[in-house]
Protein backbone atom coordinates (compact mmCIF):
# COMPACT_ATOMS: atom_id res chain seq x y z
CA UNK A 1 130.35 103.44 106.05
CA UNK A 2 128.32 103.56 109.59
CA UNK A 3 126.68 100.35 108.25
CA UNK A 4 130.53 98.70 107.75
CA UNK A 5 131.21 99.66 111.29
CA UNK A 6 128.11 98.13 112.78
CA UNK A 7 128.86 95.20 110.89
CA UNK A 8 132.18 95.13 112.41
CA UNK A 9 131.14 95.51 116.03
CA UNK A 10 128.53 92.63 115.60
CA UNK A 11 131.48 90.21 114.32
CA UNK A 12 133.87 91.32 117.20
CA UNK A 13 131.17 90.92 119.62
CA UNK A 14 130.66 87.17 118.18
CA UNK A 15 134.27 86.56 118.06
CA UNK A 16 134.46 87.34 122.16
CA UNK A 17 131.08 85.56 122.59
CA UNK A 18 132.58 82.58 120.52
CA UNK A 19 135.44 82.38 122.52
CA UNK A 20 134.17 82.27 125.72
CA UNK A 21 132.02 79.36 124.78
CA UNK A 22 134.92 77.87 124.10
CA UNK A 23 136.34 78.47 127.19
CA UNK A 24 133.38 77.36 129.11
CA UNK A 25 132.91 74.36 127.49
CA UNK A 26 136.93 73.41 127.53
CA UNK A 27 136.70 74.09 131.48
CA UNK A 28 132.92 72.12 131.85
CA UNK A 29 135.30 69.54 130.37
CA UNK A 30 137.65 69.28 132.37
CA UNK A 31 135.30 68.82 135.33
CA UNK A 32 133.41 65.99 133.77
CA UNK A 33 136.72 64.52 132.56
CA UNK A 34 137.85 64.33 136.17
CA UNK A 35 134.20 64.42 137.95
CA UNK A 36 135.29 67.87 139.30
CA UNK A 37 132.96 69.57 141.89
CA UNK A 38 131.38 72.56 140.11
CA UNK A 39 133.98 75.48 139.92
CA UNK A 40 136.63 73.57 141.83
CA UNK A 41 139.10 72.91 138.94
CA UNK A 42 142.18 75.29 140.61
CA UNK A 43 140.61 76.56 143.75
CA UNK A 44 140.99 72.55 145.11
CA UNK A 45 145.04 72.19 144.30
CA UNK A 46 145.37 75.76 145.95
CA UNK A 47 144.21 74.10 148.83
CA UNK A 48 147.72 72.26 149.19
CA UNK A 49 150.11 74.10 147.19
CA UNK A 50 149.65 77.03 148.90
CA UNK A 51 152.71 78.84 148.15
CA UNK A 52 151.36 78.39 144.51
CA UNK A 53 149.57 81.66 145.49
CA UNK A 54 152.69 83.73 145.10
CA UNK A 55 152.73 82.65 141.96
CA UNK A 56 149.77 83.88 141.11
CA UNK A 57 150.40 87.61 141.89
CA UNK A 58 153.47 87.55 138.76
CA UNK A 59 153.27 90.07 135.99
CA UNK A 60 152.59 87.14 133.17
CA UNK A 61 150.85 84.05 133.99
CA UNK A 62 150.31 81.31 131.60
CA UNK A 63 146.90 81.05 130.80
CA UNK A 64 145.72 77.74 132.35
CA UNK A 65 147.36 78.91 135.77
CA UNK A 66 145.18 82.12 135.59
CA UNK A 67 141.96 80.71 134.25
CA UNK A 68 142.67 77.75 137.11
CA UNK A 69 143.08 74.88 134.65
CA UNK A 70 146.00 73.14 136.13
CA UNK A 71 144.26 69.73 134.55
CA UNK A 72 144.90 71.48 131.60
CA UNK A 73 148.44 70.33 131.74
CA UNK A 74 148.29 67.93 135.21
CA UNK A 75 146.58 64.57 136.23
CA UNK A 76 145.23 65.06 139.66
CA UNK A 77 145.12 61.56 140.34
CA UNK A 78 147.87 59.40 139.01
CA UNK A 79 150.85 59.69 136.10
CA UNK A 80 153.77 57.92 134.59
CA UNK A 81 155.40 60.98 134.45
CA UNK A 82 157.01 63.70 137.33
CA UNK A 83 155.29 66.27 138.23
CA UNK A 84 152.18 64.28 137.60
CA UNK A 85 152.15 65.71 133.63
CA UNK A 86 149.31 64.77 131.58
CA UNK A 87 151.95 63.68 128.98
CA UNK A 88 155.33 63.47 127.63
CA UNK A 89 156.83 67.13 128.77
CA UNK A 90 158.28 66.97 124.72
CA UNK A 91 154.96 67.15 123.57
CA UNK A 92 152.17 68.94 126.25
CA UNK A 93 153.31 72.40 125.17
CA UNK A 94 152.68 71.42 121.75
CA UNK A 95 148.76 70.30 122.56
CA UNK A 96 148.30 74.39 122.64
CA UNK A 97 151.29 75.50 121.19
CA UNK A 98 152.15 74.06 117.65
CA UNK A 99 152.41 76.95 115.44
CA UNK A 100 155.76 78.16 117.64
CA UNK A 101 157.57 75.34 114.73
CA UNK A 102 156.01 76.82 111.21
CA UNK A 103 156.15 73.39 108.80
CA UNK A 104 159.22 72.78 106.95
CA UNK A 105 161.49 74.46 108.81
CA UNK A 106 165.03 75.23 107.67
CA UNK A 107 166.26 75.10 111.49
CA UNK A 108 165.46 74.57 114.71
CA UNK A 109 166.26 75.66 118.45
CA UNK A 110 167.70 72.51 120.25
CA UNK A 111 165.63 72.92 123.02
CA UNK A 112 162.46 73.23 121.16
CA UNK A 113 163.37 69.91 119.00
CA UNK A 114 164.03 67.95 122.30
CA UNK A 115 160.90 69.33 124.10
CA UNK A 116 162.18 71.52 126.90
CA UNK A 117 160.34 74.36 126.77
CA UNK A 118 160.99 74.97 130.18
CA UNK A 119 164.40 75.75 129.41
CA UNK A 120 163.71 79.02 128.70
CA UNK A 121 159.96 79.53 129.81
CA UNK A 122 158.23 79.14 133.35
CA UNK A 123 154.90 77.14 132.73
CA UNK A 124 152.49 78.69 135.37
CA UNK A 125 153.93 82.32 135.24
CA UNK A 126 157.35 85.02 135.35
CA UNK A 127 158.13 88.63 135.98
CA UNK A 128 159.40 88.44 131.89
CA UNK A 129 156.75 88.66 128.49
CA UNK A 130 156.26 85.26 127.31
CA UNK A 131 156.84 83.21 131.19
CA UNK A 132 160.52 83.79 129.66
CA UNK A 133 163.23 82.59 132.84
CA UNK A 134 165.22 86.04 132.08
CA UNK A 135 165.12 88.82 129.95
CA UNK A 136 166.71 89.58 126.72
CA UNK A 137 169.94 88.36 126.21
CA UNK A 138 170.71 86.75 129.74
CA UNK A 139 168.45 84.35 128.97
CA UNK A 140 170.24 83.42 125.72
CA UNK A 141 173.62 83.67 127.19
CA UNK A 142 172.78 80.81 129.95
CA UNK A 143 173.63 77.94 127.56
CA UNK A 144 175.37 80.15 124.44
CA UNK A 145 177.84 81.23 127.61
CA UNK A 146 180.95 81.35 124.80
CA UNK A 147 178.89 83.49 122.55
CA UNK A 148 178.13 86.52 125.45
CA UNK A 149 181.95 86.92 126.59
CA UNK A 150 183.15 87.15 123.18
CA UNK A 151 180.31 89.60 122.73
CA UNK A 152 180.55 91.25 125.88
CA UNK A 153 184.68 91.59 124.94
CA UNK A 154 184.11 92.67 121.36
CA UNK A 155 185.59 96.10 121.16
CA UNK A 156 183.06 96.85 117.90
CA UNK A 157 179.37 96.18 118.67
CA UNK A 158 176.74 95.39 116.29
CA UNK A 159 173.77 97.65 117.68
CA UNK A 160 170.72 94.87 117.09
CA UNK A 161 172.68 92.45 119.30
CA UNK A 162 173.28 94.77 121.90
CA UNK A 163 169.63 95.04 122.42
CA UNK A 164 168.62 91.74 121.83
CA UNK A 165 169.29 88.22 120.20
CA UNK A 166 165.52 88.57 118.88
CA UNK A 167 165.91 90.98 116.40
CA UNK A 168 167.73 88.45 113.74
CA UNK A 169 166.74 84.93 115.31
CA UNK A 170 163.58 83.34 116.02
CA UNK A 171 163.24 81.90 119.18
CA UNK A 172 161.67 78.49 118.28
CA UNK A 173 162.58 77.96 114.56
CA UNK A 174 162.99 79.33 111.26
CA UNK A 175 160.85 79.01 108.40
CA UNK A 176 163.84 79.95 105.47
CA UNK A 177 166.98 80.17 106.96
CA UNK A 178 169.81 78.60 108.73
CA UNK A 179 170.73 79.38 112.50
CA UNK A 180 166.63 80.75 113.70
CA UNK A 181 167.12 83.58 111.24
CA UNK A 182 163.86 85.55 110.58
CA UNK A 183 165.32 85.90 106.99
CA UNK A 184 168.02 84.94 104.39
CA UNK A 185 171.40 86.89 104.26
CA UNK A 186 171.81 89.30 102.85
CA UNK A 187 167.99 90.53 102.93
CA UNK A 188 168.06 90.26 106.97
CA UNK A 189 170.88 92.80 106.89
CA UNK A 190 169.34 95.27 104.32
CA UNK A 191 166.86 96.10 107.02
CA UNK A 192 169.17 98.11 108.58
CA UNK A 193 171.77 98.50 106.03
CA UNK A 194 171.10 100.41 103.12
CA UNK A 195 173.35 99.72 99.67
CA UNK A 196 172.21 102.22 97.69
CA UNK A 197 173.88 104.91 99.59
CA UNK A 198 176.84 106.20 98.72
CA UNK A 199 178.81 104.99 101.58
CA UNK A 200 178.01 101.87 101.67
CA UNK A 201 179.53 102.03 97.90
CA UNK A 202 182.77 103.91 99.34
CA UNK A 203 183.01 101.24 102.03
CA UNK A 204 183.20 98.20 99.89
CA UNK A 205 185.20 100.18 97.28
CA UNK A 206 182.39 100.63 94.35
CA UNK A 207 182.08 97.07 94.06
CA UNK A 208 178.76 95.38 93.05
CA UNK A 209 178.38 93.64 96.55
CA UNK A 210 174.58 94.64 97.42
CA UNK A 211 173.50 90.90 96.43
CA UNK A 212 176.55 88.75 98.52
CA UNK A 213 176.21 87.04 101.57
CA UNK A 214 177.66 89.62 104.46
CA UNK A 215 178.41 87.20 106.65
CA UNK A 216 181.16 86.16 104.56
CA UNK A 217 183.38 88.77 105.68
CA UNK A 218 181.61 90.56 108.72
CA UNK A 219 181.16 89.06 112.09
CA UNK A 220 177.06 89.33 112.67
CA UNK A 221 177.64 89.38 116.77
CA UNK A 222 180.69 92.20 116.83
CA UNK A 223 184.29 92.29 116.26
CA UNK A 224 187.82 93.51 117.34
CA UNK A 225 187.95 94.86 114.11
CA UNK A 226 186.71 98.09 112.47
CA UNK A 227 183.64 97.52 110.15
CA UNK A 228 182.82 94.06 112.15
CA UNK A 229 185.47 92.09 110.20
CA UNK A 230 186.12 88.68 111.56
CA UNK A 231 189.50 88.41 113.43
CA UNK A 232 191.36 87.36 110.36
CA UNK A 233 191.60 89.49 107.31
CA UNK A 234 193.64 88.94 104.61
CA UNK A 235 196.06 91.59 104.11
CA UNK A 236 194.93 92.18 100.04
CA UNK A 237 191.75 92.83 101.69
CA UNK A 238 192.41 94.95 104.97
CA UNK A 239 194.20 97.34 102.98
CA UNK A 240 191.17 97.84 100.65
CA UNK A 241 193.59 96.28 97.61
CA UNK A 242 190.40 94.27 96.19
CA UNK A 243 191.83 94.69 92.50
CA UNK A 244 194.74 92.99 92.96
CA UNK A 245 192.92 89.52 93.22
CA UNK A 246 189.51 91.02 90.85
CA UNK A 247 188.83 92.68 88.09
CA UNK A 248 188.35 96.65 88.45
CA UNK A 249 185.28 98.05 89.89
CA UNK A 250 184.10 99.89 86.66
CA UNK A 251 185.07 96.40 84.08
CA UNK A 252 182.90 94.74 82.69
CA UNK A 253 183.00 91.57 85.34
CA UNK A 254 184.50 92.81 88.60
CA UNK A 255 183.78 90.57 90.89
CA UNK A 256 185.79 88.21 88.29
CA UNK A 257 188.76 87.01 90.04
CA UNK A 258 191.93 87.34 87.61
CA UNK A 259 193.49 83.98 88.35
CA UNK A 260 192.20 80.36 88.54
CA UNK A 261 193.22 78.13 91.55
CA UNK A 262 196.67 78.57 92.95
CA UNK A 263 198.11 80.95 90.95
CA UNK A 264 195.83 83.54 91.86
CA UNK A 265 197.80 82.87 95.07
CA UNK A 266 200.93 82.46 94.05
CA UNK A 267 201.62 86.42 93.40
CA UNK A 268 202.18 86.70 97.32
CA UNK A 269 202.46 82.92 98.62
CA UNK A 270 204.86 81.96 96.00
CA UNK A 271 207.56 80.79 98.52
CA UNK A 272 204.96 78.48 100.06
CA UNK A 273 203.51 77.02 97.26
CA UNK A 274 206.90 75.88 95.60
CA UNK A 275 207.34 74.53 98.83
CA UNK A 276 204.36 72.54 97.89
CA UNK A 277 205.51 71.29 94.67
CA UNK A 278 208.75 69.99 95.63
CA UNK A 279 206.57 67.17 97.12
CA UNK A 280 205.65 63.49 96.03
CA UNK A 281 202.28 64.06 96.89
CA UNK A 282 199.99 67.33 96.97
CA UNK A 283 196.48 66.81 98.54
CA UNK A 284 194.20 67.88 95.59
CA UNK A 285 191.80 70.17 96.33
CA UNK A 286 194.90 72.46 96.11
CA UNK A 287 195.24 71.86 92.09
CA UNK A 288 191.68 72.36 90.93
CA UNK A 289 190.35 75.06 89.48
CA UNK A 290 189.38 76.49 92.85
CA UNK A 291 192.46 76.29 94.47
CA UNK A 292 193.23 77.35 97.94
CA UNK A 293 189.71 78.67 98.44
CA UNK A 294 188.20 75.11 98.33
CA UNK A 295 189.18 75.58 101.98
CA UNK A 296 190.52 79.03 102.67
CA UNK A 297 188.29 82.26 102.80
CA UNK A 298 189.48 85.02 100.37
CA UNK A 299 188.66 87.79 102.43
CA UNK A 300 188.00 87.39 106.11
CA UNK A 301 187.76 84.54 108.82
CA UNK A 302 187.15 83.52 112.59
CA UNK A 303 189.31 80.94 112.15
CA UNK A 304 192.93 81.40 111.77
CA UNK A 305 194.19 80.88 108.44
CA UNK A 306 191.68 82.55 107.13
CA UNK A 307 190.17 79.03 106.95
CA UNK A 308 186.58 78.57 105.75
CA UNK A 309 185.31 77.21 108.75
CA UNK A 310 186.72 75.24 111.74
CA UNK A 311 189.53 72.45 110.63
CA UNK A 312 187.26 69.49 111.79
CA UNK A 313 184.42 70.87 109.38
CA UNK A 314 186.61 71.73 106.36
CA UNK A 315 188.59 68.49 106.44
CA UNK A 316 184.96 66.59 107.18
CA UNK A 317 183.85 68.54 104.07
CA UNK A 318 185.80 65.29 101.86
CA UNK A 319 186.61 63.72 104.44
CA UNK A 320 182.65 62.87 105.80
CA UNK A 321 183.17 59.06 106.01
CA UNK A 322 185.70 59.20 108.58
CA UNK A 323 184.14 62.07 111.15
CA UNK A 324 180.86 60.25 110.71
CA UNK A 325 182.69 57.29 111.75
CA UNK A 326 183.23 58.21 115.08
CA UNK A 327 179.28 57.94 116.21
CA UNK A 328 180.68 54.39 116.74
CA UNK A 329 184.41 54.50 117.98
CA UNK A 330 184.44 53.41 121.02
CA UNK A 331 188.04 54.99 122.05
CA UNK A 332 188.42 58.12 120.51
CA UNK A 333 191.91 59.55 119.65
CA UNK A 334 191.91 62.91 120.19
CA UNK A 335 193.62 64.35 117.04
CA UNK A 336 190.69 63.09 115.22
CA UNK A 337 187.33 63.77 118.01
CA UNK A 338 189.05 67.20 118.46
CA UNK A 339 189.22 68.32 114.84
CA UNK A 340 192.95 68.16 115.01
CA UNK A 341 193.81 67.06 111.74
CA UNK A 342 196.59 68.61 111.09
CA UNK A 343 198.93 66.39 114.25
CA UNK A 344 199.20 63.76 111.78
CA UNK A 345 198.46 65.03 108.31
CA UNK A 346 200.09 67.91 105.85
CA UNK A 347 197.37 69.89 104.90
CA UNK A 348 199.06 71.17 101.49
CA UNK A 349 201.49 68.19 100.43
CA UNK A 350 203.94 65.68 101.60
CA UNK A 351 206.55 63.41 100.66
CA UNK A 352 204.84 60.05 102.95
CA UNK A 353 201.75 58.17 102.41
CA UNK A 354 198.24 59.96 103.37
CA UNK A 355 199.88 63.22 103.75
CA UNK A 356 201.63 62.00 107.03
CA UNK A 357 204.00 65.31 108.54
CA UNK A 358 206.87 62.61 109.16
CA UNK A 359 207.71 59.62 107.35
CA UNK A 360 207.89 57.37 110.12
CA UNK A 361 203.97 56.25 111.68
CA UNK A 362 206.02 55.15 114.84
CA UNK A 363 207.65 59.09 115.04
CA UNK A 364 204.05 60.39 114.38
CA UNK A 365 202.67 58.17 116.91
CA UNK A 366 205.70 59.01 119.23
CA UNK A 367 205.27 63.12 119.48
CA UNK A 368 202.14 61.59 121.66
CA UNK A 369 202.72 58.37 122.48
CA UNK A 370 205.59 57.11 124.93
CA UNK A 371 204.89 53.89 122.72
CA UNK A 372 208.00 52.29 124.26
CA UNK A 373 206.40 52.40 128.08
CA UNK A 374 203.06 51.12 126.12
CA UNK A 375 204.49 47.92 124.38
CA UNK A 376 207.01 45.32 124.04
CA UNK A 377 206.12 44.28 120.54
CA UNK A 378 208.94 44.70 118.23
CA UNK A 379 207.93 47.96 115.82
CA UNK A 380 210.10 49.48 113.25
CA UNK A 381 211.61 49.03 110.24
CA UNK A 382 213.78 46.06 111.10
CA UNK A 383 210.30 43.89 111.32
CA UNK A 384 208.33 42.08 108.97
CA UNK A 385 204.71 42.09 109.10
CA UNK A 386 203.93 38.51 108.76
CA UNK A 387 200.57 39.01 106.94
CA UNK A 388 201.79 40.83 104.33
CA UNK A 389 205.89 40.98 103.84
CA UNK A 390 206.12 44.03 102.22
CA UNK A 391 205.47 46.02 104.91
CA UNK A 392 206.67 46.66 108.17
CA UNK A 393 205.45 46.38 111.78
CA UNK A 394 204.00 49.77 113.18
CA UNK A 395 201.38 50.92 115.59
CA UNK A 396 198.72 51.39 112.39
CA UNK A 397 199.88 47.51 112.37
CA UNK A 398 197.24 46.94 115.43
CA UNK A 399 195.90 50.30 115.75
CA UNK A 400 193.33 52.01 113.49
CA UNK A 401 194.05 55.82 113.65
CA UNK A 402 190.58 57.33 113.50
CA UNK A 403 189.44 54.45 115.65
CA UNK A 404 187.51 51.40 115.37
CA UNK A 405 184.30 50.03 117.09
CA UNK A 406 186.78 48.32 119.70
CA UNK A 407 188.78 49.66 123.08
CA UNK A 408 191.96 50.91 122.16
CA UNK A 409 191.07 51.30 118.53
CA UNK A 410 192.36 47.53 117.88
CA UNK A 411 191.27 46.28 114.58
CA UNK A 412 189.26 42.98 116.77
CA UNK A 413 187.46 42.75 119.87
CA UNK A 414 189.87 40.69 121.51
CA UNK A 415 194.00 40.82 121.92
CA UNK A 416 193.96 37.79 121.52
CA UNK A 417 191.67 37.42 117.92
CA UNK A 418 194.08 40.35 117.11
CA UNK A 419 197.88 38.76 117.85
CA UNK A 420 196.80 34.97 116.14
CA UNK A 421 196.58 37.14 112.62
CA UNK A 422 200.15 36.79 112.82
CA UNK A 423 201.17 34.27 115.44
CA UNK A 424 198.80 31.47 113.74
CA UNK A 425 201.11 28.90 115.63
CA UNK A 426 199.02 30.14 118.53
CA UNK A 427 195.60 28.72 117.39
């Protein structure tokens, strides 16, 4: 055993002999690099940036600052870049610092991807761990500014938030999850959360749940509801009714739900979904197997209408050609930029094309448009599109609802390579 132990010291003692090799040798470098007088390195910019001293007397300093290797990071003479940086400020952090992004990385931090580091850090030194700007979550809540008031409102807290955004996320990136988790839901929550106990089994009503993703009903960052529900909780749910949607807690399949699709639904929405059927056309995902829940939540939601995620995102779900579509419209209509799908189109059924809320494109485009202040053309159904006579003139005549690459969302560059489609006697 004493013979382990001296064997220890000697390899610690070669480790801190090692690395101050390395240190000389990086800083006997730098001199040569720049033809340095011996030992100048920091002491000659101090010379000039004197209020750089104040600096110096912070709890953290970075460790080229302290060890006075500002050409660590800095050309003394000359650079194509400000501040006189060595290099590209996206990529000098990463000369020292390239494990912060572990390889394949499920996600990333926005400001790591793009490079600024100094974002969050100082890079010669701070009063916080790390060179951070702020501490704990003040630093997170200068750009997630939306996040901290709804948590700072939330009249149920979730206790690892409250003392920081570091206890679930990584800083930098994540290695297996989505959103800088340090691990997948629900094992990130069963740190904490135990589901063997018996009230965690009384709380989700001796259902097999240990396994599901929490986050599908509980708000990670706090809630105005009891138990960290999300806003929105459907009733069945709220008033701990799970069996009347599943199978019985002690069958053989509870989680099994006892209805496919819509008629699941139907023993409480019936009313509605008649409504829907009394249609000419019903947008589909409603009569699938999966029913309503291709884009409603069963249990619990942010959004209202207990829908699975924001409208913009659950339409773009299917609908992925046309939100991509606007990287290139140059005029954006705001029903579709916004997410707003549901100005213009029935989100269940409807008796006009494409699911339109009135028959009439000209009406539709009228609860926005003043379209008579806009145009002279003759719209309506009096009027004959000449390119094709079975159909009438209306705005979507000219005008390309979820835009085009052209102003005004025209179908052509020009008016004029527009109106001669029609007016050929023009040419």
């Amino acid at each position: 055993m004493r013979n382990k132990g001296i064997d220890m010291r000697h390899k610690i003692l070669f480790l801190l002999l090692f690395a101050g090799v390395v240190v000389s040798i990086s800083l006997a470098y730098s001199e040569e690099k720049f033809k340095l007088k011996t030992g100048a390195r920091g002491e000659i910019c101090l010379n000039c940036h004197v209020l750089f001293q104040d600096k110096l007397k912070s709890l953290f300093v970075h460790t080229p600052v302290k060890t006075g290797e500002c050409s660590g990071c800095h050309n003394p003479h000359s650079s194509s870049h400000g501040k006189l940086l060595a290099s590209d400020a996206d990529k000098i952090c990463f000369r020292c610092h390239k494990a912060m992004v572990p390889e394949g990385a499920q996600s990333f931090h926005t400001n790591v991807v793009e490079g600024n580091c100094i974002k969050c850090h100082d890079p010669h030194s701070a009063e916080n761990k790390n060179n951070l700007l702020r501490s704990g979550n003040k630093l997170c809540f200068g750009c997630h500014e939306d996040m901290g008031k709804k948590i700072a409102g939330n009249k149920f807290k979730h206790a690892p938030v409250e003392s920081g955004c570091l206890n679930c996320h990584n800083p930098h990136a994540s290695a297996i999850s989505d959103f800088l988790l340090k691990n997948t839901v629900p094992s990130l929550c069963l740190n904490c959360h135990k589901t063997d106990r018996q009230i965690f089994k009384n709380q989700h009503m001796n259902y097999p749940v240990a396994d599901a993703r929490c986050t599908a009903c509980h708000n990670p960052h706090g809630s105005g509801n009891k138990g960290l529900l999300f806003d929105n909780v459907h009733k069945p749910f709220a008033t701990k009714m799970c069996n009347q949607c599943h199978e019985g807690p002690s069958s053989a399949s509870p989680l099994k739900i006892k209805k496919n699709g819509f008629e699941l639904c139907m023993g409480c929405h019936s009313s509605m979904i008649n409504e829907v059927f009394t249609k000419n056309r019903v947008h589909w995902p409603l009569v699938d197997r999966t029913g309503c829940l291709n884009c409603h939540s069963p249990h619990a939601s942010p959004e209202e209408g207990l829908l699975k995620n924001t409208l913009i995102k659950v339409c773009g779900s299917c609908h992925s050609d046309t939100i991509e579509r606007q990287k290139i419209v140059e005029t954006k209509h705001p029903p579709v930029n916004e997410g707003m799908c549901t100005n213009c189109h029935s989100p269940h059924s409807s008796d006009s094309l494409f699911l339109f809320t009135q028959p009439s494109v000209v009406d539709i485009c009228g609860s926005c448009h003043e379209w008579q202040k806009h145009s002279t053309h003759p719209i309506g159904e009096k009027f004959i599109d000449l390119r094709n006579k079975n159909l009438t003139l209306e705005c979507l005549s000219c005008h390309r609802s979820h835009g085009t690459e052209f102003e005004k969302m025209l179908y052509f560059k020009t008016t004029t390579e527009l109106c001669i489609q029609c007016h050929t006697d023009k040419i």
